[in-house]
PDB file of N, CA and C in Angstrom:
ATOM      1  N   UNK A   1     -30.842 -10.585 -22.881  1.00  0.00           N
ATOM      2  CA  UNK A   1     -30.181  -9.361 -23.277  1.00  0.00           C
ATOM      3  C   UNK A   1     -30.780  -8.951 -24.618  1.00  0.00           C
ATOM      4  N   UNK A   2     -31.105  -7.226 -24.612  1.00  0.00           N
ATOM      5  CA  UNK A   2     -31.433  -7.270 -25.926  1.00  0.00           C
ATOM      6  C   UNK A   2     -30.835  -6.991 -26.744  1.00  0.00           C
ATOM      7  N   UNK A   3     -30.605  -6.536 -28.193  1.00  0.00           N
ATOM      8  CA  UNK A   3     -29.143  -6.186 -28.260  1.00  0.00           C
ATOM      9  C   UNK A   3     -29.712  -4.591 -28.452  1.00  0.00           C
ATOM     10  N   UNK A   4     -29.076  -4.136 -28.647  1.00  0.00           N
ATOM     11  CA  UNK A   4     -29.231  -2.056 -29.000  1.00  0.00           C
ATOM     12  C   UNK A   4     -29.056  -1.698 -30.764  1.00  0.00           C
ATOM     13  N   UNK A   5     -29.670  -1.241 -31.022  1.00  0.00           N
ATOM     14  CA  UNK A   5     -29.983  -1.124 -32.472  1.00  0.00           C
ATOM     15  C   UNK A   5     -29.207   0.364 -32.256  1.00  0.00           C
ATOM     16  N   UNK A   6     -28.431   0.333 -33.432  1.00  0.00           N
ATOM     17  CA  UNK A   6     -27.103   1.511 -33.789  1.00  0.00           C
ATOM     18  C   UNK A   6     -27.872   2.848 -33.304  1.00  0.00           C
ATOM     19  N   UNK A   7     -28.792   3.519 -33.687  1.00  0.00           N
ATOM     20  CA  UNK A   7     -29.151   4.411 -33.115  1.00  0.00           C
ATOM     21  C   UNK A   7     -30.596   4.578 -32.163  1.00  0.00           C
ATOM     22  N   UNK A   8     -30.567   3.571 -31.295  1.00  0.00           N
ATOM     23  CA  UNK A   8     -31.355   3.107 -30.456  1.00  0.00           C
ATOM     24  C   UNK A   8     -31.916   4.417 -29.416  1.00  0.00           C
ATOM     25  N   UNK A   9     -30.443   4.747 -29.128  1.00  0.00           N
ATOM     26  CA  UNK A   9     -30.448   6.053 -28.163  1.00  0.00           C
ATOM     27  C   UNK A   9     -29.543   6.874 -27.949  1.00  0.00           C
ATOM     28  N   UNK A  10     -29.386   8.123 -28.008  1.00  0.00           N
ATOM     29  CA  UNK A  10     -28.358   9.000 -28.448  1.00  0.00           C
ATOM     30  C   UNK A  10     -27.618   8.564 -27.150  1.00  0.00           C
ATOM     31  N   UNK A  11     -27.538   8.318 -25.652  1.00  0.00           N
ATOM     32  CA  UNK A  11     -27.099   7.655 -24.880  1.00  0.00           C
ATOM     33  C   UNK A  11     -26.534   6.232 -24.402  1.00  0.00           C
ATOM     34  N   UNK A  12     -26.490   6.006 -25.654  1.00  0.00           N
ATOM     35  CA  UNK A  12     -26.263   4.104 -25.437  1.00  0.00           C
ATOM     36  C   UNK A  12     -24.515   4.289 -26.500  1.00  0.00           C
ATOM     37  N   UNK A  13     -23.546   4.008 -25.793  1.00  0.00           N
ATOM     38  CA  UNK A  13     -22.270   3.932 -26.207  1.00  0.00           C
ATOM     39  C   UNK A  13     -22.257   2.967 -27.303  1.00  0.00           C
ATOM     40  N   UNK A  14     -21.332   3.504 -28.322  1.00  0.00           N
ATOM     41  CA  UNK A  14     -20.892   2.707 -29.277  1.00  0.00           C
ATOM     42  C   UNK A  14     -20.551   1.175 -28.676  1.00  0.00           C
ATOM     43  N   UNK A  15     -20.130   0.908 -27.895  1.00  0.00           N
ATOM     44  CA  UNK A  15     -19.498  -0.213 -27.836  1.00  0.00           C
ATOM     45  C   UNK A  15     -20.552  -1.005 -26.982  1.00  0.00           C
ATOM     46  N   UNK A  16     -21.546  -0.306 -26.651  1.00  0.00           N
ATOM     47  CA  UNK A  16     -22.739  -1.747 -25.962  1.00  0.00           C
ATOM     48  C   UNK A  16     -23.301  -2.469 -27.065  1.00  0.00           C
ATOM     49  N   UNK A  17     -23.161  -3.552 -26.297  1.00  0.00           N
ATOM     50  CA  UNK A  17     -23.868  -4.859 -27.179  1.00  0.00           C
ATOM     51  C   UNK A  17     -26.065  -5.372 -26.681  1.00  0.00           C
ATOM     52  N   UNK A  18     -25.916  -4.452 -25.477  1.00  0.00           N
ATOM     53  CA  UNK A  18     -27.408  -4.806 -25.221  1.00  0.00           C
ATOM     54  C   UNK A  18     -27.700  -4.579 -23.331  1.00  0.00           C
ATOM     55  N   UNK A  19     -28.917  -4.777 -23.507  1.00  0.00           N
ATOM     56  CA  UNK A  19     -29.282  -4.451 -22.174  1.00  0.00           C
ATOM     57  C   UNK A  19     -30.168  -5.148 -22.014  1.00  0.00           C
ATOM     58  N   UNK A  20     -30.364  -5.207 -20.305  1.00  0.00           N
ATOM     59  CA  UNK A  20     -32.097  -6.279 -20.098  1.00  0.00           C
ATOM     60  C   UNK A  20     -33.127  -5.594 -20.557  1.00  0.00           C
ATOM     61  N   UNK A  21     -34.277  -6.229 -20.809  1.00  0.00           N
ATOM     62  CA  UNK A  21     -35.560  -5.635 -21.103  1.00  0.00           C
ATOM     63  C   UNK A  21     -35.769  -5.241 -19.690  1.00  0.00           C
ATOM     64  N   UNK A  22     -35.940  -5.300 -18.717  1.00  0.00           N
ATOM     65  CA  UNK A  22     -36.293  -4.583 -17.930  1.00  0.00           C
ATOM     66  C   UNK A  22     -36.648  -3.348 -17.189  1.00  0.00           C
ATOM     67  N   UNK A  23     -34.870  -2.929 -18.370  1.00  0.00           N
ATOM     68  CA  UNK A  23     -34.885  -1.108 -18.278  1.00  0.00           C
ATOM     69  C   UNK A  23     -35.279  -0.556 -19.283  1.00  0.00           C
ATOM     70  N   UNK A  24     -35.953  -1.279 -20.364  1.00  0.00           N
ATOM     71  CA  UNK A  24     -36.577  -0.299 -21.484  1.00  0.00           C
ATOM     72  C   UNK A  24     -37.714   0.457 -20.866  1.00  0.00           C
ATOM     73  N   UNK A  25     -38.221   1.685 -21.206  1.00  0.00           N
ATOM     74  CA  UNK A  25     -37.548   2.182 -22.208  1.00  0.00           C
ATOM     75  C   UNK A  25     -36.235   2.605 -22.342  1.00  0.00           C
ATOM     76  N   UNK A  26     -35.841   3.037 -23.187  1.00  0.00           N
ATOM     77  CA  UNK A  26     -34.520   3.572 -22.920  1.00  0.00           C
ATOM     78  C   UNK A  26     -34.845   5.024 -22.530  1.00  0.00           C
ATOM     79  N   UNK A  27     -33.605   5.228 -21.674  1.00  0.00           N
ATOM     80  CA  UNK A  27     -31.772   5.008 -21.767  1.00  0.00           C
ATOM     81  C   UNK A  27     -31.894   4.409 -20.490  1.00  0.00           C
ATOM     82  N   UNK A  28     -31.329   3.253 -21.345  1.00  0.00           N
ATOM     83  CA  UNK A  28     -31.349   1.924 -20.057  1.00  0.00           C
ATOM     84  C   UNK A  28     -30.033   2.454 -19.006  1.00  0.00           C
ATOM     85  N   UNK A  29     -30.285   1.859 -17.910  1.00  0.00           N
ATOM     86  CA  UNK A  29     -29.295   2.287 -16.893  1.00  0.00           C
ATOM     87  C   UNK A  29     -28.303   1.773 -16.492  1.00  0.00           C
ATOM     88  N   UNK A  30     -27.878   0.548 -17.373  1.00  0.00           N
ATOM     89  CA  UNK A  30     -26.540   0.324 -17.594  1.00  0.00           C
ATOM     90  C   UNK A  30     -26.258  -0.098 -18.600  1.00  0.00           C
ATOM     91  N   UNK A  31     -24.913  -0.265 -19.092  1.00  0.00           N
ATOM     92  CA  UNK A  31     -24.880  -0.550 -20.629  1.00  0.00           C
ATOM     93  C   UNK A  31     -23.403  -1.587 -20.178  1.00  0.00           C
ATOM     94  N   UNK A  32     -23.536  -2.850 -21.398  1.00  0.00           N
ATOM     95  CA  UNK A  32     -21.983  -3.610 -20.881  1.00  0.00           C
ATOM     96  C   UNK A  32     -21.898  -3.807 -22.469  1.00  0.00           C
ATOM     97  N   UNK A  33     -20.853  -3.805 -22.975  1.00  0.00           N
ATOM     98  CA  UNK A  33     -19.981  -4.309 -24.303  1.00  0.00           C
ATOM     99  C   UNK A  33     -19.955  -6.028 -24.119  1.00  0.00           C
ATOM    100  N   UNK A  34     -20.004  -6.112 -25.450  1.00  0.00           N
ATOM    101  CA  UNK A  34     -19.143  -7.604 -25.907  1.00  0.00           C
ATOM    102  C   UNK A  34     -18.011  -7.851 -24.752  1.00  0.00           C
ATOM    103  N   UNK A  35     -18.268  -9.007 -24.355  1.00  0.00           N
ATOM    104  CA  UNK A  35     -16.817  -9.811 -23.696  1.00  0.00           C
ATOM    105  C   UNK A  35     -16.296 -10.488 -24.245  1.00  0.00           C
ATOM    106  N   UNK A  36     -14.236 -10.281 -24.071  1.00  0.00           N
ATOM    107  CA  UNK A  36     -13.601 -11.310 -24.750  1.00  0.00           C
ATOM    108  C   UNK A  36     -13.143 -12.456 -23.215  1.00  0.00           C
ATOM    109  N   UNK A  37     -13.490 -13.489 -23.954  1.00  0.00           N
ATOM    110  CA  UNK A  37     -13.277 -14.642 -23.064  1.00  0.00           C
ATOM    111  C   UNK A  37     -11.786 -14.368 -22.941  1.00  0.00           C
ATOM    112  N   UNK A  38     -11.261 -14.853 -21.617  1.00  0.00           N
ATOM    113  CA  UNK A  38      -9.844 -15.091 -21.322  1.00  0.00           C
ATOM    114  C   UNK A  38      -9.640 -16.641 -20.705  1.00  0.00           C
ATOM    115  N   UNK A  39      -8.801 -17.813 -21.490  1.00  0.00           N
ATOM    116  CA  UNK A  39      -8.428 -18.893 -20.049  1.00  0.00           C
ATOM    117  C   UNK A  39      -7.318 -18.619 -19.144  1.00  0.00           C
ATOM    118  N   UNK A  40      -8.039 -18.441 -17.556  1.00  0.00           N
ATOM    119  CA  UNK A  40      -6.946 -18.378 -16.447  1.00  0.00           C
ATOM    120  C   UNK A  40      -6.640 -19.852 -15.627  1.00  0.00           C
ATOM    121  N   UNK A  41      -5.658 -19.470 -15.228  1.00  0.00           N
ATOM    122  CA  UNK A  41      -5.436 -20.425 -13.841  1.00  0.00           C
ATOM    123  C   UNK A  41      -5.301 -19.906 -12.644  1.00  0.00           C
ATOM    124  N   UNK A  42      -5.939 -20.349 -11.976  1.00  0.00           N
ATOM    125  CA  UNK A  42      -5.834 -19.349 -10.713  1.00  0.00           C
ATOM    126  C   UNK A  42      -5.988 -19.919  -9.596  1.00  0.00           C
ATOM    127  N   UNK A  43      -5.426 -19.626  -8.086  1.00  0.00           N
ATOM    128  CA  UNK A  43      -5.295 -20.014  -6.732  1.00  0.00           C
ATOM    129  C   UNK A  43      -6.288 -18.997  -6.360  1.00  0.00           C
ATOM    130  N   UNK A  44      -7.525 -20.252  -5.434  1.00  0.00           N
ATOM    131  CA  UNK A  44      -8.451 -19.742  -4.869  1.00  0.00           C
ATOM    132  C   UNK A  44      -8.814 -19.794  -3.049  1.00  0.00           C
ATOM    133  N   UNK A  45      -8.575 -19.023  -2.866  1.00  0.00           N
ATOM    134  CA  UNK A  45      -9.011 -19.004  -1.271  1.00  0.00           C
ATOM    135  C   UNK A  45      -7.522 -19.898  -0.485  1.00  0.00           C
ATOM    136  N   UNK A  46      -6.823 -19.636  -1.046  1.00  0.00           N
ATOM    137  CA  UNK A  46      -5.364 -20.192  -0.049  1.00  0.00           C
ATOM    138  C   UNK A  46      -4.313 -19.150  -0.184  1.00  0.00           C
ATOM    139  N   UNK A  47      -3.716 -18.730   0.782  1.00  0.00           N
ATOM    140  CA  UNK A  47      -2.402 -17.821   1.234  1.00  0.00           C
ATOM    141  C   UNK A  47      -1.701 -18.645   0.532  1.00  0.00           C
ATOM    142  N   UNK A  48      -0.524 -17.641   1.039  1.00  0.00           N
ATOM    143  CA  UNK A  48       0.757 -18.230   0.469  1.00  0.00           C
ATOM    144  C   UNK A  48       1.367 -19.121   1.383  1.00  0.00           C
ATOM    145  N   UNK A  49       2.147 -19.372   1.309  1.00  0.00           N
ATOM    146  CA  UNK A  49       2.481 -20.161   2.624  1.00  0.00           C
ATOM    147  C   UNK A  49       1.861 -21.793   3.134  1.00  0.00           C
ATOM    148  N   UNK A  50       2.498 -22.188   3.894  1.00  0.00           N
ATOM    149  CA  UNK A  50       2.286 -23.687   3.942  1.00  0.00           C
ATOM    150  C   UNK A  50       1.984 -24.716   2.969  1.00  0.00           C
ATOM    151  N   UNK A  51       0.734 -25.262   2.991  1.00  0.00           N
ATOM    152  CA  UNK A  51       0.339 -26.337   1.545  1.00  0.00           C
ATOM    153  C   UNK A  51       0.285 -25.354   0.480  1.00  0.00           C
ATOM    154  N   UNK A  52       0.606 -26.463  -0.378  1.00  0.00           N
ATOM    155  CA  UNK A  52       0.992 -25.454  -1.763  1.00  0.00           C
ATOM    156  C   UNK A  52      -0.575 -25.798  -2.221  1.00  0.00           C
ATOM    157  N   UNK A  53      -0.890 -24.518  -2.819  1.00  0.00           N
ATOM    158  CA  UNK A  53      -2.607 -23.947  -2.671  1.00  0.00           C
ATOM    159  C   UNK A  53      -2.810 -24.761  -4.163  1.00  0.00           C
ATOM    160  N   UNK A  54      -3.790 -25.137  -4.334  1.00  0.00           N
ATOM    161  CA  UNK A  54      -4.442 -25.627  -5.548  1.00  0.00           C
ATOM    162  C   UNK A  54      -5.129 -24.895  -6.232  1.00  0.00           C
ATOM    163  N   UNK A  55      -4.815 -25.171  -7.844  1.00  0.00           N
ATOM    164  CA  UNK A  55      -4.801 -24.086  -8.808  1.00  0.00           C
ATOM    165  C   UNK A  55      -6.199 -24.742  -9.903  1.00  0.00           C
ATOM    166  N   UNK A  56      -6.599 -23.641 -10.329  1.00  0.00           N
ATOM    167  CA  UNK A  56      -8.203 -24.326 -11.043  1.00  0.00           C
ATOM    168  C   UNK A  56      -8.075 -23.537 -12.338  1.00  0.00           C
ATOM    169  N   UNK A  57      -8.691 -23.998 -13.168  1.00  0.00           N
ATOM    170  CA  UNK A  57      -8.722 -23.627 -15.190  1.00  0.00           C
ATOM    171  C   UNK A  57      -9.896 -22.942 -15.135  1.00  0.00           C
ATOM    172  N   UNK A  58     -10.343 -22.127 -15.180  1.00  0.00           N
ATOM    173  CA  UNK A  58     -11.561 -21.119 -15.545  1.00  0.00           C
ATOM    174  C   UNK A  58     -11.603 -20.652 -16.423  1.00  0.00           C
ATOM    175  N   UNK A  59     -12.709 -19.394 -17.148  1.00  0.00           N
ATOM    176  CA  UNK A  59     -12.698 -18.823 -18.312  1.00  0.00           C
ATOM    177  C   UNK A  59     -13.086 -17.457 -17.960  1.00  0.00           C
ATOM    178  N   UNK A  60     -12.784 -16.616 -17.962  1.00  0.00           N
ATOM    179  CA  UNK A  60     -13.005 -15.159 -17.706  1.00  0.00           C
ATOM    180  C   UNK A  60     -13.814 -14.419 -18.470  1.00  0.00           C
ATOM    181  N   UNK A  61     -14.493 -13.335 -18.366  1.00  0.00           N
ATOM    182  CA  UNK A  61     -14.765 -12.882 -19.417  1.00  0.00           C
ATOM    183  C   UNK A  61     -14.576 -11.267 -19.094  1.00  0.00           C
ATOM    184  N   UNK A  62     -13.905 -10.430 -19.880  1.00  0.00           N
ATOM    185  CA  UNK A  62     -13.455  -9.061 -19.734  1.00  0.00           C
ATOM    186  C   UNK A  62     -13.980  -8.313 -20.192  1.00  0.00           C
ATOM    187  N   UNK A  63     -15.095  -7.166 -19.845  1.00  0.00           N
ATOM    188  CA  UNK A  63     -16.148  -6.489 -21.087  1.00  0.00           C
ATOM    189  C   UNK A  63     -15.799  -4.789 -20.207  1.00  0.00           C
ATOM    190  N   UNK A  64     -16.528  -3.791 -20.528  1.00  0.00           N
ATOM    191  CA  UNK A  64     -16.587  -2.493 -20.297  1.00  0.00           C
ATOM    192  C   UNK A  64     -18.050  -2.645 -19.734  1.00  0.00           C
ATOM    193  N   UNK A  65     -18.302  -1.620 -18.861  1.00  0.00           N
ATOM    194  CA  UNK A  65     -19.834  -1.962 -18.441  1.00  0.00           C
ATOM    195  C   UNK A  65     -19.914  -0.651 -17.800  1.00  0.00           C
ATOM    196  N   UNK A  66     -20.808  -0.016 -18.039  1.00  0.00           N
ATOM    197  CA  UNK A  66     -21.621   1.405 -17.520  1.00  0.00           C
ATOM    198  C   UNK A  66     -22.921   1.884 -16.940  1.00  0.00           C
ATOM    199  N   UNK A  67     -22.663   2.337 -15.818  1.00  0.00           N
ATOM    200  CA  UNK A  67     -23.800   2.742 -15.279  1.00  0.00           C
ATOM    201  C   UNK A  67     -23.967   4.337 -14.869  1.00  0.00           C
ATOM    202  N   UNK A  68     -25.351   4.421 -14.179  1.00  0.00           N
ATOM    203  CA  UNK A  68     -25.034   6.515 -13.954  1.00  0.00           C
ATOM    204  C   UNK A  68     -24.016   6.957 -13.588  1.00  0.00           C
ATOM    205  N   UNK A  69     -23.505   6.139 -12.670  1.00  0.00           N
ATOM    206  CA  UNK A  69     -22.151   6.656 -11.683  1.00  0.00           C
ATOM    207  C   UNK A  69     -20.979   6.385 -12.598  1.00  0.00           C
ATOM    208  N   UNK A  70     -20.967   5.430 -13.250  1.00  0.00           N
ATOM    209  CA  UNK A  70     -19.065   5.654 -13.741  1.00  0.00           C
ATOM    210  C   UNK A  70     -19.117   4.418 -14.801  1.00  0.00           C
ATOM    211  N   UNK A  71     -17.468   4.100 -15.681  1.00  0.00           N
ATOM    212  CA  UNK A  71     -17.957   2.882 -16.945  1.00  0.00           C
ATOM    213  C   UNK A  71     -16.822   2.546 -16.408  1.00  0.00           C
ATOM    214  N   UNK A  72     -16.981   0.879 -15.995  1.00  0.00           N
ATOM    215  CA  UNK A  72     -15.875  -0.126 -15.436  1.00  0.00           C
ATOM    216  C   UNK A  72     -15.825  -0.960 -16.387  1.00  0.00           C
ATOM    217  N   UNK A  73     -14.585  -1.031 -15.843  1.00  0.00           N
ATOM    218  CA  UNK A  73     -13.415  -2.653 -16.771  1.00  0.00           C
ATOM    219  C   UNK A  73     -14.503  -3.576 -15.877  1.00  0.00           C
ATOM    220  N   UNK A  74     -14.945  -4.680 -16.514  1.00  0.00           N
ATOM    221  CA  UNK A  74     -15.531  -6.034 -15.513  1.00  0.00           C
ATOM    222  C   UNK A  74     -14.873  -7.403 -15.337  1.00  0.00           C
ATOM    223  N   UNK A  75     -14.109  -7.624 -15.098  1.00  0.00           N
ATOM    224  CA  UNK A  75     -13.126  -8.867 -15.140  1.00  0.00           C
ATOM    225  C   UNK A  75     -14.264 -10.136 -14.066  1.00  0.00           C
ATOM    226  N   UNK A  76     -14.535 -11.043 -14.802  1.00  0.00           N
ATOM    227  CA  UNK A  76     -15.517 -12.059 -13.638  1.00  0.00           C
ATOM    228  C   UNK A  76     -15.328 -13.649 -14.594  1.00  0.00           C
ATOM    229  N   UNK A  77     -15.746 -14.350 -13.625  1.00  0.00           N
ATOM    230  CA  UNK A  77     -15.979 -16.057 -14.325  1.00  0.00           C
ATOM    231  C   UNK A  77     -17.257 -16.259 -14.825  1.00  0.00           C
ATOM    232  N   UNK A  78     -16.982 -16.848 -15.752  1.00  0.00           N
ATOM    233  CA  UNK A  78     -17.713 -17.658 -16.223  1.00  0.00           C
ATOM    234  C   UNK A  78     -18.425 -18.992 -16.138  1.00  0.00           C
ATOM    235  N   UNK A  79     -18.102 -18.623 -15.035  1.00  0.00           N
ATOM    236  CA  UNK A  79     -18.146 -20.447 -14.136  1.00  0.00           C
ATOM    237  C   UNK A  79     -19.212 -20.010 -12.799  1.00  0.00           C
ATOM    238  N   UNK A  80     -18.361 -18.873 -12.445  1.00  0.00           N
ATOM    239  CA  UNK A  80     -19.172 -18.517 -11.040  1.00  0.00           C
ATOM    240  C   UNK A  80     -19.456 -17.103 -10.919  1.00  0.00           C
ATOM    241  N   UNK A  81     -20.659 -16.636 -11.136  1.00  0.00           N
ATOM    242  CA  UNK A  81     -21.484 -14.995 -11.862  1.00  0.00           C
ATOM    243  C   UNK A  81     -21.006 -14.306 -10.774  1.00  0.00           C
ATOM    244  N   UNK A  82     -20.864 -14.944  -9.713  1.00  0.00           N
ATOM    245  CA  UNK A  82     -20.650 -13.931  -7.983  1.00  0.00           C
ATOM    246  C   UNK A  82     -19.319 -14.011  -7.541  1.00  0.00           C
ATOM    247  N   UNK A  83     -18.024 -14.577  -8.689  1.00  0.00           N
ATOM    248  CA  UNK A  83     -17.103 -14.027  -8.340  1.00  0.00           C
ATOM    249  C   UNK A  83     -17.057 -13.041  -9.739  1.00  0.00           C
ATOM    250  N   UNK A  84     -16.440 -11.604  -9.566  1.00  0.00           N
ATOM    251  CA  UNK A  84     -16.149 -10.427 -10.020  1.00  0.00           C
ATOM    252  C   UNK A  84     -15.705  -9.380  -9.658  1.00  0.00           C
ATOM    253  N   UNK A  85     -15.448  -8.752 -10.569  1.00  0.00           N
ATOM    254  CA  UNK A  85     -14.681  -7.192  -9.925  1.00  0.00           C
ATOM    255  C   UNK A  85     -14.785  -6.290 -10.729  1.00  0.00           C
ATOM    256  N   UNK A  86     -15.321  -5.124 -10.719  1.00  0.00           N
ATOM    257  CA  UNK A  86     -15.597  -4.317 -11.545  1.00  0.00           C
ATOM    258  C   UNK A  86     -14.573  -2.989 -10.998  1.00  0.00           C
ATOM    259  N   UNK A  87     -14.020  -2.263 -11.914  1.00  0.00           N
ATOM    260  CA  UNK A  87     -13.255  -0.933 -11.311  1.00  0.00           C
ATOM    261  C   UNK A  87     -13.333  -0.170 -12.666  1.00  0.00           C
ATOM    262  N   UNK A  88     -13.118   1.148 -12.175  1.00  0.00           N
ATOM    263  CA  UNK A  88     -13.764   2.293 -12.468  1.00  0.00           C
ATOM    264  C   UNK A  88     -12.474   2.329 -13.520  1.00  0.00           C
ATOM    265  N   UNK A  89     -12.472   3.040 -14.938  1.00  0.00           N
ATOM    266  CA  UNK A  89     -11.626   3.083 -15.955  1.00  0.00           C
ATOM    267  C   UNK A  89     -10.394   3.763 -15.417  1.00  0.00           C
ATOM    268  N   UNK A  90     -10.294   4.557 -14.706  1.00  0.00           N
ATOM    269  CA  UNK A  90      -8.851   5.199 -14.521  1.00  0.00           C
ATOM    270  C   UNK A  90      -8.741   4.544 -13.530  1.00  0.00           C
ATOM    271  N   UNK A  91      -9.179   3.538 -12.716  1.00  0.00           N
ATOM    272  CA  UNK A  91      -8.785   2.335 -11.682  1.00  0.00           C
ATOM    273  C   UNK A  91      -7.932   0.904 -12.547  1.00  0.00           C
ATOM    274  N   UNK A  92      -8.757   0.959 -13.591  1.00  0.00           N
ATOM    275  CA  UNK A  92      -7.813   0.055 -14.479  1.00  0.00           C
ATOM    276  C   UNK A  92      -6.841   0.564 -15.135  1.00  0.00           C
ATOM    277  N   UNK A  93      -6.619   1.577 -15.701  1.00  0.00           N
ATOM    278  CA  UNK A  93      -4.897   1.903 -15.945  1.00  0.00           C
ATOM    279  C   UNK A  93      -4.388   1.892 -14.791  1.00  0.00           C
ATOM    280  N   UNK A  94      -4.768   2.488 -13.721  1.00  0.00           N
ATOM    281  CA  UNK A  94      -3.522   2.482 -12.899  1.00  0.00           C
ATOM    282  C   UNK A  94      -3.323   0.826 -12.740  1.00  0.00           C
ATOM    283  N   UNK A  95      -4.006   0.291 -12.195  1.00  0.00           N
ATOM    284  CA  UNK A  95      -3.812  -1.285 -12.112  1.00  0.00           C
ATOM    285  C   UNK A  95      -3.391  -1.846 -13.447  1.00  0.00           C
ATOM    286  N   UNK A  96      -3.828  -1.703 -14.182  1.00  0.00           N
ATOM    287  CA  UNK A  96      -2.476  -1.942 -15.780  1.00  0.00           C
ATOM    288  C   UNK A  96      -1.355  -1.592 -15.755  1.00  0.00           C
ATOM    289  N   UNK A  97      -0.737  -0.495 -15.496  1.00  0.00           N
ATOM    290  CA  UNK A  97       0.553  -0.064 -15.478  1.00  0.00           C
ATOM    291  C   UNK A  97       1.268  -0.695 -14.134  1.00  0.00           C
ATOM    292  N   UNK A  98       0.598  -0.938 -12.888  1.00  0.00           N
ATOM    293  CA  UNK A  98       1.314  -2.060 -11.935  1.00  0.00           C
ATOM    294  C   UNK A  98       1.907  -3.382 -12.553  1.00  0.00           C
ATOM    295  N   UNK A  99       0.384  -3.637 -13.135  1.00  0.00           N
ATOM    296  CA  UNK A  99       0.521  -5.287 -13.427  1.00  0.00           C
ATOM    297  C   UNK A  99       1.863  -5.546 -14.782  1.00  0.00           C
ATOM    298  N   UNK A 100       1.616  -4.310 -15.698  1.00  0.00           N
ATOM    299  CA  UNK A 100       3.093  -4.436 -16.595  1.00  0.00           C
ATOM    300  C   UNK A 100       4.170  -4.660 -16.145  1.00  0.00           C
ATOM    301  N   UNK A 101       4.217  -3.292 -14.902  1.00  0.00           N
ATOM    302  CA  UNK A 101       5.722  -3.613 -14.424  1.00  0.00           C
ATOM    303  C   UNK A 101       6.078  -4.217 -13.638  1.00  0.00           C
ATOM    304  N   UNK A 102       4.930  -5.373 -12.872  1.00  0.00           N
ATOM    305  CA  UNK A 102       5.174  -6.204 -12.082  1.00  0.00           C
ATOM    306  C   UNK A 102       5.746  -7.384 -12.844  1.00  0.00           C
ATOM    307  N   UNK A 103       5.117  -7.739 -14.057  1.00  0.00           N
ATOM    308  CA  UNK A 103       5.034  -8.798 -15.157  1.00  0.00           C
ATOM    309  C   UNK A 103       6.613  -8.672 -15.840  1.00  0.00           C
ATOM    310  N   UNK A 104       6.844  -7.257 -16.191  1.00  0.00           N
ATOM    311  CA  UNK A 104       8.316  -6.953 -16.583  1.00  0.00           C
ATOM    312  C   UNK A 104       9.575  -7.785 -15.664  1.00  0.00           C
ATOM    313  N   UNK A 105       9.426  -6.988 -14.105  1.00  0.00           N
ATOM    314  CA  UNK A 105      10.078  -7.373 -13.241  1.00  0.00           C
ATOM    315  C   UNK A 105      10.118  -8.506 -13.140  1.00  0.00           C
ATOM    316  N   UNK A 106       9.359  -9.809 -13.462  1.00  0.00           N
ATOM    317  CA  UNK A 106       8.702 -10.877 -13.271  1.00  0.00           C
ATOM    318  C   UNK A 106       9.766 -12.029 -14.065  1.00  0.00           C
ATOM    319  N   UNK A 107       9.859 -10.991 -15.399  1.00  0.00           N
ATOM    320  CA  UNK A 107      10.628 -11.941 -16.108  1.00  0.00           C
ATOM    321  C   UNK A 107      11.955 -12.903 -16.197  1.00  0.00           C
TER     322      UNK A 107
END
């Protein structure tokens, strides 16, 4: 990753931290921010129901990431690059405002 020098490119968002060399020159064609690590626990590949599913310690990492088409929330492991999920910014509020009031209800 390289990192992006402050005025690198009138197209490169404040909040990217760098891009591959691959897409230089610029305006590289995607841009991702700093990630803050998160530790989860999480049930993988088991329903609900029957054996009680086994739960694993991972580390997440949560960054902003942009490409031509749109700038996604990236929620993925750190453990395993090919599990992830990327959604489109007004895909993550709405899924924020679920997860609050699911979490509320929760309590």
């Amino acid at each position: 990753m390289t990192p992006s020098a402050p005025d690198a490119s009138p197209e490169c968002p404040v909040w990217c931290a760098g891009h591959e060399d691959e897409q230089e020159p610029t305006p590289a064609r995607w841009h991702r921010s700093d990630g803050i690590v998160v530790s989860v626990t999480e049930r993988r590949r088991a329903p609900l129901g029957g054996d009680p599913a086994p739960l694993f310690a991972d580390d997440f990492v949560v960054a902003i990431e942009q490409d031509a088409q749109a700038t996604y929330l990236y929620i993925g492991s750190l453990e395993d690059g090919r599990r992830f999920f990327a959604v489109t910014l007004d895909s993550a509020q709405r899924l924020q405002a679920v997860i609050s009031a699911i979490l509320c209800a929760a309590k």
